[in-house]
C-alpha atoms as a PDB file:
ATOM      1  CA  UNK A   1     -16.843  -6.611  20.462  1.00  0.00           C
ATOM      2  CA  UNK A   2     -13.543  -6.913  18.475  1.00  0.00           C
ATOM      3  CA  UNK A   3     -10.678  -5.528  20.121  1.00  0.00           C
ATOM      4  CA  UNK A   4      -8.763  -3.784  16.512  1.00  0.00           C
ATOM      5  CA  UNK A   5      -9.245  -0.745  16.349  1.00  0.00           C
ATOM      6  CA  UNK A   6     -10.037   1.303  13.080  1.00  0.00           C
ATOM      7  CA  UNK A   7      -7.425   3.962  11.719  1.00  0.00           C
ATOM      8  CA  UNK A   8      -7.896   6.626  14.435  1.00  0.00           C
ATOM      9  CA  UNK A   9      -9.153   9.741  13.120  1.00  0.00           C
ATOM     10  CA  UNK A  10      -7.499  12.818  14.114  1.00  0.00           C
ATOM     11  CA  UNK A  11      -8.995  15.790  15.166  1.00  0.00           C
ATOM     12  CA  UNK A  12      -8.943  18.653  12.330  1.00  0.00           C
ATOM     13  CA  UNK A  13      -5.986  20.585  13.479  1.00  0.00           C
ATOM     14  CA  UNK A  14      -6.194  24.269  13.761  1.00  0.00           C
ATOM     15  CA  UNK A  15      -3.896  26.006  11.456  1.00  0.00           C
ATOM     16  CA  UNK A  16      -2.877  29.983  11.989  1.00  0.00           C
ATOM     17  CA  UNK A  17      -2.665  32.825   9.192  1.00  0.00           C
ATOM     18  CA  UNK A  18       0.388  33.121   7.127  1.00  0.00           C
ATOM     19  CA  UNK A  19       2.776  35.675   7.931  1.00  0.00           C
ATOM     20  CA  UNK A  20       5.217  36.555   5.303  1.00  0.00           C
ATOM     21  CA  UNK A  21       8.939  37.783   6.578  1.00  0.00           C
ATOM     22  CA  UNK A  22       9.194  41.469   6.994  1.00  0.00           C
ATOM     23  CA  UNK A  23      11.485  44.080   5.622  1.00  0.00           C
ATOM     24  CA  UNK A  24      14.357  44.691   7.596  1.00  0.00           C
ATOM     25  CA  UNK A  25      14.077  47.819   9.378  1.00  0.00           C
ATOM     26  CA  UNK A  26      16.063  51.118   7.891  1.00  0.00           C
ATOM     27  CA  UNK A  27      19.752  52.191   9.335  1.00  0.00           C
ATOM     28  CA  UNK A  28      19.001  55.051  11.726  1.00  0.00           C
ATOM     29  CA  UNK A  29      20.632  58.152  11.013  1.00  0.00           C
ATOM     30  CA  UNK A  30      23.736  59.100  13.653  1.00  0.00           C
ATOM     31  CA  UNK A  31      22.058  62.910  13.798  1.00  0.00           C
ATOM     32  CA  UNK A  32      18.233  61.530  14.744  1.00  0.00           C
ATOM     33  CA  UNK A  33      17.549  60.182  18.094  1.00  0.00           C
ATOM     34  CA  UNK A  34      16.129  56.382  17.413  1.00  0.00           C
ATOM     35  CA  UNK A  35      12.071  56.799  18.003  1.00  0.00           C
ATOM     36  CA  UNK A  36      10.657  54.414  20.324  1.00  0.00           C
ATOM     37  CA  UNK A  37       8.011  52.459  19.553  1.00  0.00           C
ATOM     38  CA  UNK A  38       4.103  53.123  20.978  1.00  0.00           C
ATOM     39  CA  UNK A  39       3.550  52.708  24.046  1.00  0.00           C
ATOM     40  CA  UNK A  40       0.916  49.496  24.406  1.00  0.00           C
ATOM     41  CA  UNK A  41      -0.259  46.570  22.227  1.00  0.00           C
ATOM     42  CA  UNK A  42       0.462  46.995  18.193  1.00  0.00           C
ATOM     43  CA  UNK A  43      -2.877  47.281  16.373  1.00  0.00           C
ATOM     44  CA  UNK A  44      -4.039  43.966  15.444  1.00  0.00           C
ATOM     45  CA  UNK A  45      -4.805  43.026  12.105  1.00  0.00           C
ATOM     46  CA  UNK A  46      -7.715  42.192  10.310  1.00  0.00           C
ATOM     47  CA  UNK A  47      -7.790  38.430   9.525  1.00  0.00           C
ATOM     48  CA  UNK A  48      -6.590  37.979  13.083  1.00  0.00           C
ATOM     49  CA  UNK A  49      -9.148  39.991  14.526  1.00  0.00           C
ATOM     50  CA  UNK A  50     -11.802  37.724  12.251  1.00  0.00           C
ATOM     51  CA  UNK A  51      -9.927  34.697  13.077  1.00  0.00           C
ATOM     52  CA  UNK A  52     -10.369  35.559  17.004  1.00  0.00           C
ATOM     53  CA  UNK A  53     -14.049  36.293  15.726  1.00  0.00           C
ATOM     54  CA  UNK A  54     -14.367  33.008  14.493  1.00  0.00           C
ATOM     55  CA  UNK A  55     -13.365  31.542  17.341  1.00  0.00           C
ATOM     56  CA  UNK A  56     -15.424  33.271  19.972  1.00  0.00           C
ATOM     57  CA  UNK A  57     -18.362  33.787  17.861  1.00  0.00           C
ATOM     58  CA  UNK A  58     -18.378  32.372  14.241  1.00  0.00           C
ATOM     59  CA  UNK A  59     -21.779  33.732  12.788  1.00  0.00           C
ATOM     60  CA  UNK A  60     -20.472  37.031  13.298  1.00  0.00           C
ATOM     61  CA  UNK A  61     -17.021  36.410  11.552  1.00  0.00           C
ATOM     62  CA  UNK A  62     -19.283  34.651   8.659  1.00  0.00           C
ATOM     63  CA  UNK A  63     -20.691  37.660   8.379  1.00  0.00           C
ATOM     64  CA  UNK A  64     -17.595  40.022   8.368  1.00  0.00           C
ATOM     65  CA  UNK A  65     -15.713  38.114   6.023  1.00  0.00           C
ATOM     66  CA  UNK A  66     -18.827  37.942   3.536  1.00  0.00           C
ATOM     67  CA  UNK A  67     -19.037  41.670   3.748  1.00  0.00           C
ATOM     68  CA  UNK A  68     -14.898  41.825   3.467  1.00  0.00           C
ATOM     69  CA  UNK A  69     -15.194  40.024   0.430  1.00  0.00           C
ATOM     70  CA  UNK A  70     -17.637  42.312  -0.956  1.00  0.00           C
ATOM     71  CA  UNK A  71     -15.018  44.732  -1.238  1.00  0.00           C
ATOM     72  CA  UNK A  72     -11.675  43.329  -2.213  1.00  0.00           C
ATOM     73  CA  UNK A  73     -10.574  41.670  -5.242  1.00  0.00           C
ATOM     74  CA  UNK A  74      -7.680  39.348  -6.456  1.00  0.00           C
ATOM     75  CA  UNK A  75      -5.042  38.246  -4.317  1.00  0.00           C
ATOM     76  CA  UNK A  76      -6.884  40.164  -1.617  1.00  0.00           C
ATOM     77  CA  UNK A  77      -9.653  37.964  -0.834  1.00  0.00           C
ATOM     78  CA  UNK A  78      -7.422  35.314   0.409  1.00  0.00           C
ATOM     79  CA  UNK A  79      -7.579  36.641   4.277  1.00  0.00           C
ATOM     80  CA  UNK A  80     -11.319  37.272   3.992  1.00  0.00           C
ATOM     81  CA  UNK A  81     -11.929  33.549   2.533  1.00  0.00           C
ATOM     82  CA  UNK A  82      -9.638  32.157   5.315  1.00  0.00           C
ATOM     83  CA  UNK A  83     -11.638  33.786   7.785  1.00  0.00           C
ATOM     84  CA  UNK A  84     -14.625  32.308   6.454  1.00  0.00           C
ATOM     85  CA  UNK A  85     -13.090  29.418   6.439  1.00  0.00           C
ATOM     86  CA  UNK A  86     -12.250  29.138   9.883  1.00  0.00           C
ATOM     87  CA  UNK A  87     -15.585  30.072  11.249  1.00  0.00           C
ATOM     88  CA  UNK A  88     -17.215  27.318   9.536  1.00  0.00           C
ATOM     89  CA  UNK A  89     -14.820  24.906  10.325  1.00  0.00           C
ATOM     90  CA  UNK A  90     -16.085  26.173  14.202  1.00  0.00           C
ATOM     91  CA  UNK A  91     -19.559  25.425  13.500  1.00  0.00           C
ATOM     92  CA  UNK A  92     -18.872  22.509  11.856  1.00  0.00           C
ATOM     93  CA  UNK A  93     -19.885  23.155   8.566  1.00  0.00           C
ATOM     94  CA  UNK A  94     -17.424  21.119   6.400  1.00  0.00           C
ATOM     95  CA  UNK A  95     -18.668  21.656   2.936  1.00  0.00           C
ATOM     96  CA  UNK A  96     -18.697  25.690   3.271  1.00  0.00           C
ATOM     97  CA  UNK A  97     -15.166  25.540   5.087  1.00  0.00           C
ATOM     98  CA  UNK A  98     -13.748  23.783   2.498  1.00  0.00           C
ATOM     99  CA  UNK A  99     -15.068  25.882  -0.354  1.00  0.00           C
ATOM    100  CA  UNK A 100     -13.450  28.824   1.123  1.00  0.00           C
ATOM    101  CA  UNK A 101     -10.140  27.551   2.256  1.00  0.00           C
ATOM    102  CA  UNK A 102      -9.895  26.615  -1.000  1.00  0.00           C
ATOM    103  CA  UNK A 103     -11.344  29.886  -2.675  1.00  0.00           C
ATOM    104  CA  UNK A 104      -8.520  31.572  -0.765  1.00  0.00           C
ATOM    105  CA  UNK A 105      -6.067  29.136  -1.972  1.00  0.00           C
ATOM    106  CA  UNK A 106      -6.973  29.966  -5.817  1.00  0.00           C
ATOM    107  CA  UNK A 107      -6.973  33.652  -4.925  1.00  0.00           C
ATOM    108  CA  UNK A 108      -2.935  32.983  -3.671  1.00  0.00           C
ATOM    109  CA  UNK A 109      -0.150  34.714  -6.087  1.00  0.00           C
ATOM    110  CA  UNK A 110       0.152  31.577  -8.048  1.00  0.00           C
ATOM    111  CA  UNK A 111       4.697  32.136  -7.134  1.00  0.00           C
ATOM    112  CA  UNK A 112       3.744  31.929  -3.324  1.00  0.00           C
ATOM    113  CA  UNK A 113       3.265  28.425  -2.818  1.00  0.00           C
ATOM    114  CA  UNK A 114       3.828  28.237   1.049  1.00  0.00           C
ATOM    115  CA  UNK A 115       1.200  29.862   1.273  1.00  0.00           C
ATOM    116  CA  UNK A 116      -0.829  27.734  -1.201  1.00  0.00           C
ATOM    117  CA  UNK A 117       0.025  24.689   0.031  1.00  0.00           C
ATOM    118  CA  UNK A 118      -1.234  25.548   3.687  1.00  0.00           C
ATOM    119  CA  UNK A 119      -4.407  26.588   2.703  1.00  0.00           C
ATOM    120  CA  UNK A 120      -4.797  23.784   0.375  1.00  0.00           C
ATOM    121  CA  UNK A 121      -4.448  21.437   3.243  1.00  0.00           C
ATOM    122  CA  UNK A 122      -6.625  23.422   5.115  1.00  0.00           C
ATOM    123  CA  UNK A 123      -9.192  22.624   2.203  1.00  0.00           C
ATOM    124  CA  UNK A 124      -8.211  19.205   2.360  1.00  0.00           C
ATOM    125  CA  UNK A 125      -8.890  18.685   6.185  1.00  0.00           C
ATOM    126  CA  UNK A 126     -11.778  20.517   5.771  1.00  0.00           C
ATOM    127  CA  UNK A 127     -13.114  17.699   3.305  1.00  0.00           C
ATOM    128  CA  UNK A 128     -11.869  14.957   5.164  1.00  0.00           C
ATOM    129  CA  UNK A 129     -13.935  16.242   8.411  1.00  0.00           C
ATOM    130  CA  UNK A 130     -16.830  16.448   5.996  1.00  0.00           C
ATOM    131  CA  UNK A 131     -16.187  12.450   4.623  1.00  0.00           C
ATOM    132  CA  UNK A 132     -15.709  13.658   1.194  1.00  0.00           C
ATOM    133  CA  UNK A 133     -12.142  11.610   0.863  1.00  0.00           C
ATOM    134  CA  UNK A 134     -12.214  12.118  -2.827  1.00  0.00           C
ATOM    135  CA  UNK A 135     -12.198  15.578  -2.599  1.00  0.00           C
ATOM    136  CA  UNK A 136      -9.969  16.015   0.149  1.00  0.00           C
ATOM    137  CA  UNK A 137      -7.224  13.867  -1.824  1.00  0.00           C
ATOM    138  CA  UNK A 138      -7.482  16.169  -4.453  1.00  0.00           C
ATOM    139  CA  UNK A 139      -6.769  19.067  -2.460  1.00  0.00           C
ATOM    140  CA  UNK A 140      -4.195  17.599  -0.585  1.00  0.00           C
ATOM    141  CA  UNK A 141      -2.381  16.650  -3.797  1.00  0.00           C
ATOM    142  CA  UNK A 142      -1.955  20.282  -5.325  1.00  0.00           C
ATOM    143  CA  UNK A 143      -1.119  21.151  -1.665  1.00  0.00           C
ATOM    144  CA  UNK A 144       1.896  18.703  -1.222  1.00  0.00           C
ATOM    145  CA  UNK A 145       2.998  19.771  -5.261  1.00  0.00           C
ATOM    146  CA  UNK A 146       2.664  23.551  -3.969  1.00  0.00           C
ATOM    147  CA  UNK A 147       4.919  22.803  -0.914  1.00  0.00           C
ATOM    148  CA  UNK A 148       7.218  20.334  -3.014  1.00  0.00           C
ATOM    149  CA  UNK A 149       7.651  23.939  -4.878  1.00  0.00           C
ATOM    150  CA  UNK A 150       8.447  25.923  -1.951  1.00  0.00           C
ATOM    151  CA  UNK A 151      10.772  23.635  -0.581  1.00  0.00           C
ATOM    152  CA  UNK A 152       9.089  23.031   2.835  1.00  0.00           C
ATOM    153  CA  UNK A 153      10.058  19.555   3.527  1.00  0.00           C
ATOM    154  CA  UNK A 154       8.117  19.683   6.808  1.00  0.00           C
ATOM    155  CA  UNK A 155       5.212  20.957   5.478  1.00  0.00           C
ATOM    156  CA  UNK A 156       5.173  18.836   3.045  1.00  0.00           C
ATOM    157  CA  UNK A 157       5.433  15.974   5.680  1.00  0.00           C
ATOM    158  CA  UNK A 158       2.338  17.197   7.780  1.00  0.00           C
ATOM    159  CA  UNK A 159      -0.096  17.044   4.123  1.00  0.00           C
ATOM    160  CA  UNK A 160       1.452  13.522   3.466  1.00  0.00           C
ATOM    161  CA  UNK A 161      -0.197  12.655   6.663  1.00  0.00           C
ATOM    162  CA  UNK A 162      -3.418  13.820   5.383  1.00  0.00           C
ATOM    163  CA  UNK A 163      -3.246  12.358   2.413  1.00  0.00           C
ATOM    164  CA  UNK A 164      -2.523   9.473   3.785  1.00  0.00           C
ATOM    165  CA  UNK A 165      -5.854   9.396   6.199  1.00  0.00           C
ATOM    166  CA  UNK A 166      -7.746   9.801   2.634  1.00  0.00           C
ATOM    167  CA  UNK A 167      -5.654   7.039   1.020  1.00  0.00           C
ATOM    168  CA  UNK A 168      -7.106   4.989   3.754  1.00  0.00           C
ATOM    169  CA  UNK A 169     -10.592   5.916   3.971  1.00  0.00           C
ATOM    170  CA  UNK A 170     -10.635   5.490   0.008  1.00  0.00           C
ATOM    171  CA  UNK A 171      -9.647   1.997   1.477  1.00  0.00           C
ATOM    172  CA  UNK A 172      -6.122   2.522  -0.556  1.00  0.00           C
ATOM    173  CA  UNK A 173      -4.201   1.921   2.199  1.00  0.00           C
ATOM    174  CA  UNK A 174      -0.789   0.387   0.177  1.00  0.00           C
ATOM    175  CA  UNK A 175      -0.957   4.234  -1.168  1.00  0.00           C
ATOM    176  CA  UNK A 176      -1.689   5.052   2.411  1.00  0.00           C
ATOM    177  CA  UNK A 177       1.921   2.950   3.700  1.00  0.00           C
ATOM    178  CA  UNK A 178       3.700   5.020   0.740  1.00  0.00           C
ATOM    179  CA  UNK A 179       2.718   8.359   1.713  1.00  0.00           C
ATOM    180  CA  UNK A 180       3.600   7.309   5.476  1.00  0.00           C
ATOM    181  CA  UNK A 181       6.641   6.929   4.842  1.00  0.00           C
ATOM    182  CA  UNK A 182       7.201   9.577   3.096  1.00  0.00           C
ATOM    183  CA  UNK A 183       5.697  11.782   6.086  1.00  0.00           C
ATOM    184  CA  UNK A 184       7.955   9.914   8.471  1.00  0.00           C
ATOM    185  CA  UNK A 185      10.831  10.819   6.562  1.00  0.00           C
ATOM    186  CA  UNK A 186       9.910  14.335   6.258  1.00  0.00           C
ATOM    187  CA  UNK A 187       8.409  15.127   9.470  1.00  0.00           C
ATOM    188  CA  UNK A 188      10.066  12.926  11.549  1.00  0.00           C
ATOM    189  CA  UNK A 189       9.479  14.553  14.841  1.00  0.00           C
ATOM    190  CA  UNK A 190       5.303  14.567  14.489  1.00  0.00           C
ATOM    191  CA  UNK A 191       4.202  11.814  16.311  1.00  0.00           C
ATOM    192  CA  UNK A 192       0.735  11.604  14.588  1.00  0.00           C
ATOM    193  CA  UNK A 193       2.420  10.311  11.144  1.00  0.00           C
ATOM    194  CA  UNK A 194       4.084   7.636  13.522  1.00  0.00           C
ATOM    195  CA  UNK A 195       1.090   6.782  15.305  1.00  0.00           C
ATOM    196  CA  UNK A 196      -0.810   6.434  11.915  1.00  0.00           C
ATOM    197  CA  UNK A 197       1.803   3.901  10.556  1.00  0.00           C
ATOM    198  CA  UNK A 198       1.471   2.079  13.458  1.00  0.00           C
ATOM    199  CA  UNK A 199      -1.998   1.606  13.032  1.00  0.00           C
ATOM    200  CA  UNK A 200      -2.075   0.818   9.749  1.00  0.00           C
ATOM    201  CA  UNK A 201       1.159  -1.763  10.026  1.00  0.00           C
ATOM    202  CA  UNK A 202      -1.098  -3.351  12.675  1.00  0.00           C
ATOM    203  CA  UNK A 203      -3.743  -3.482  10.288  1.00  0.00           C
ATOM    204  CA  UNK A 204      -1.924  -5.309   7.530  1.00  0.00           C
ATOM    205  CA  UNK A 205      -0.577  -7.902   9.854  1.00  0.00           C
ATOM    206  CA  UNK A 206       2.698  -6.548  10.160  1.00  0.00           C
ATOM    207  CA  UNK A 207       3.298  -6.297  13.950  1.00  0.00           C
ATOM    208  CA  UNK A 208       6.849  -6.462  14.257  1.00  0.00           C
ATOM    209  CA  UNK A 209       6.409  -3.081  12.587  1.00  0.00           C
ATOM    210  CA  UNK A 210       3.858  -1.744  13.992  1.00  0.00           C
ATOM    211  CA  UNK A 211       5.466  -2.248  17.384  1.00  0.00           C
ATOM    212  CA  UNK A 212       8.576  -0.173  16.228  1.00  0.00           C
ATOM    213  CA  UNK A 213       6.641   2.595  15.202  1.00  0.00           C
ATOM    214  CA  UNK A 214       4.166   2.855  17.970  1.00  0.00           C
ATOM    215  CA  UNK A 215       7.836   3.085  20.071  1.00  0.00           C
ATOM    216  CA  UNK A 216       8.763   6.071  18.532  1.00  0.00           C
ATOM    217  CA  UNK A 217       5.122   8.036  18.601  1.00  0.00           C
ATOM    218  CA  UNK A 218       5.097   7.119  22.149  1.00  0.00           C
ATOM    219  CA  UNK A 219       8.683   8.348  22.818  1.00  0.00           C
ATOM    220  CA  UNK A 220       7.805  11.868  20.901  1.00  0.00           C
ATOM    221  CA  UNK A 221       4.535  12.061  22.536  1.00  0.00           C
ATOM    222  CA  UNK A 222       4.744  10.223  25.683  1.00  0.00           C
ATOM    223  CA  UNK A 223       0.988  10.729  27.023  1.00  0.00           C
ATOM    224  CA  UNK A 224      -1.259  10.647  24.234  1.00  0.00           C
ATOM    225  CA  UNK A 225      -3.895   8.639  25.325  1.00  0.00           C
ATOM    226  CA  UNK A 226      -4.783   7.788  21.904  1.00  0.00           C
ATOM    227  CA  UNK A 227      -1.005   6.341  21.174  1.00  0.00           C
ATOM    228  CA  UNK A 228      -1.626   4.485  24.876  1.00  0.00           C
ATOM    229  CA  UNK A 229      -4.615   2.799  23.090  1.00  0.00           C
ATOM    230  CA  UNK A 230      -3.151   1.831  19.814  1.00  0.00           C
ATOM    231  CA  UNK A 231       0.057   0.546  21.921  1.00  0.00           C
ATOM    232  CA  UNK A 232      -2.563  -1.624  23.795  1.00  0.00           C
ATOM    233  CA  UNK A 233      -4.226  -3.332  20.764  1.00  0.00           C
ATOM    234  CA  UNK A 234      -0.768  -3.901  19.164  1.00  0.00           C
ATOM    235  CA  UNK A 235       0.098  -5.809  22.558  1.00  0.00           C
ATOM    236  CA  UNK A 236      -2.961  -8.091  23.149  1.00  0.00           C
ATOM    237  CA  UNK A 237      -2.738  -8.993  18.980  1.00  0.00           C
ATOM    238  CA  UNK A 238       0.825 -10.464  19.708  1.00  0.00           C
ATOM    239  CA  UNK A 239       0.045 -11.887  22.806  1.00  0.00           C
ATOM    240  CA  UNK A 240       1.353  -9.577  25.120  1.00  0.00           C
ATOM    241  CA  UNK A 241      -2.220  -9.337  27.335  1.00  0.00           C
ATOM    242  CA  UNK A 242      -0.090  -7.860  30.381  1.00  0.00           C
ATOM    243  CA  UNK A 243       2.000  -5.041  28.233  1.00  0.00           C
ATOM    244  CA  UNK A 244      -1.593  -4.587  27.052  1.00  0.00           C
ATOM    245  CA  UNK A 245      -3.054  -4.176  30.102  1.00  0.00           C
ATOM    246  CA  UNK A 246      -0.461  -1.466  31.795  1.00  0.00           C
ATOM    247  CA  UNK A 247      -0.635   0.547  28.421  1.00  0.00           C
ATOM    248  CA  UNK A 248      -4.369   1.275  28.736  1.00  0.00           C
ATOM    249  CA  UNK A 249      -4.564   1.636  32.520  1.00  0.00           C
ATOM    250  CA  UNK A 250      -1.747   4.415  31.372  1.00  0.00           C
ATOM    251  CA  UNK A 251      -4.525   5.812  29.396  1.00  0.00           C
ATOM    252  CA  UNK A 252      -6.647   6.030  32.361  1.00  0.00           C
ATOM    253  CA  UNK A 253      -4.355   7.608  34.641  1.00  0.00           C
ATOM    254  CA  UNK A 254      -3.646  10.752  31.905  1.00  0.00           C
ATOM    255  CA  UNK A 255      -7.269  11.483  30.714  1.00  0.00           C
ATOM    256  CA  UNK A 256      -9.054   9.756  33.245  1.00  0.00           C
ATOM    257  CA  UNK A 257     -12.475  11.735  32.233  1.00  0.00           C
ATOM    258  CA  UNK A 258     -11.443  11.311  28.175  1.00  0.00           C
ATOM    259  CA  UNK A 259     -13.322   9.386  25.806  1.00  0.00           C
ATOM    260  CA  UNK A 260     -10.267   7.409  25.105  1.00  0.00           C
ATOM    261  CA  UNK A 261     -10.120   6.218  28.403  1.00  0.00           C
ATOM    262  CA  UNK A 262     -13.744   5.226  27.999  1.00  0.00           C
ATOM    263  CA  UNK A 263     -12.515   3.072  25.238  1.00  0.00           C
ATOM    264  CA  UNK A 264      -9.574   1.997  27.385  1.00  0.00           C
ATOM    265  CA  UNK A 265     -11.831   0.923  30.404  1.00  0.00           C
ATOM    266  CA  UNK A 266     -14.108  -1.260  27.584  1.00  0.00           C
ATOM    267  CA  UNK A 267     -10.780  -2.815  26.528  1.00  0.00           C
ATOM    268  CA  UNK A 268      -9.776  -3.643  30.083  1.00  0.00           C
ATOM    269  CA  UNK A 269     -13.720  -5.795  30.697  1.00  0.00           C
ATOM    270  CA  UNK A 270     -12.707  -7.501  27.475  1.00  0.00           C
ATOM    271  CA  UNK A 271      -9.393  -8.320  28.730  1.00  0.00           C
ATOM    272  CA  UNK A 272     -10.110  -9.309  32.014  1.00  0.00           C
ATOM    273  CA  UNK A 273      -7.997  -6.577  34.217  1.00  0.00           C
ATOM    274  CA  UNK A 274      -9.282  -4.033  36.559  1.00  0.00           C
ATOM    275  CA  UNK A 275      -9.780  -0.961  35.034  1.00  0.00           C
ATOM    276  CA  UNK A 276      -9.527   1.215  37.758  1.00  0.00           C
ATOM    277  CA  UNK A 277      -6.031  -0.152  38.792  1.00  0.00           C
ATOM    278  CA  UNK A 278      -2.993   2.302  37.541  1.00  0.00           C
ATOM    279  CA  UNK A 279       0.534   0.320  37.900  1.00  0.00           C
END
């Protein structure tokens, strides 16, 4: 067994509803007492109390946002079709997610791009998850143009990142390096976008690189075992078997039951170190 690793896959992150700014509340008038607010927990609203539906039991927030939908119109369906969204992202039902994250993306005020662009990615991860790359660059492009519009430089950071895991399973990956570095400029506190050049530096034979950049996802996110495995293959491919070896037994000791310390333990046999020994 080869010990590169492919482009690691992350996990499709979960993303909350969009809450636009409120009003600021009225100047209380010297003659009236101020009112105090209710006693106990403000109502909730609907798409969260879907969303927490769709979490705890998706087939019933399937079917509350179908029948939602049945009744609003316009820019009103985008809640109900983010709902829907979400519960079939839960049951793992990429295609359908997809279709309604970007349903409620369409149904958006065309001026509120924020909130376009995030459910555009949403659409976009949705694909990805699904292995339809084509589709999910697609979505992520009008997403990053939508939050190019709203001026959300991190945002638009975090859906270079996704584009750039499509770039690369469309096997573009010198797209993929561009769109890296764009995310790294933009969001350059998110270790994933760091993590993901790393890997894909590594991949092109640039390891003086790669090693920089796996520095600097380790230093934002010091125990990711998944950075601890990607630090490890960097190592052993420039010879460093020993750096190798402590930064997968590092894997061990932080997820000891995870599947990346599975991987890690394979890597130590193939190595020749103890896997159970933590430095």
């Amino acid at each position: 067994m080869s010990l590169i690793l492919a482009l690691l896959a992350p996990m499709l992150a979960q993303v909350g509803p969009f809450v636009p700014p409120g009003a600021p509340p009225p100047p209380v008038e010297r003659r009236r007492p101020a009112v105090k607010p209710p006693a106990g927990p403000l109502p909730q609203s609907r798409l969260q109390a879907c969303l927490d539906d769709a979490e705890a039991s998706p087939t019933d927030a399937i079917e509350e946002a179908e029948a939602w939908l049945t009744v609003v119109k316009g820019t009103t369906q985008v809640e109900p079709n983010q709902c829907l969204g979400a519960a079939h992202s839960r049951r793992g039902e990429w295609g359908e997610a997809e279709t309604a994250f970007l349903a409620a993306r369409d149904a958006a005020a065309a001026s509120d791009y924020a909130r376009r662009a995030q459910l555009g990615g949403m659409g976009g991860n949705a694909a990805l998850a699904g292995q339809a790359a084509d589709r999910a660059l697609a979505a992520l492009d009008l997403a990053q143009a939508d939050a190019a519009k709203a001026g959300d430089v991190r945002l638009s950071g975090e859906i270079a990142i996704d584009r750039a895991r499509a770039l690369v399973a469309l096997k573009r990956d010198a797209d993929a390096a561009k769109a890296l570095a764009e995310a790294r400029g933009a969001a350059a506190n998110n270790s994933l976008g760091w993590l993901l050049s790393a890997t894909l530096s590594r991949r092109q034979g640039k390891l003086a690189e790669a090693q920089a950049q796996i520095v600097t996802a380790a230093t934002l996110a010091p125990t990711d075992p998944e950075i601890g495995l990607e630090a490890g293959v960097i190592a052993v491919l420039a010879g460093r078997n020993e750096a190798a070896r402590k930064s997968w037994q590092s894997v061990i000791a932080a997820a000891p039951t995870s599947e990346a310390a599975t991987t890690a333990r394979t890597y130590l046999a193939q190595l020749g170190g103890p896997a159970s020994k933590v430095p």
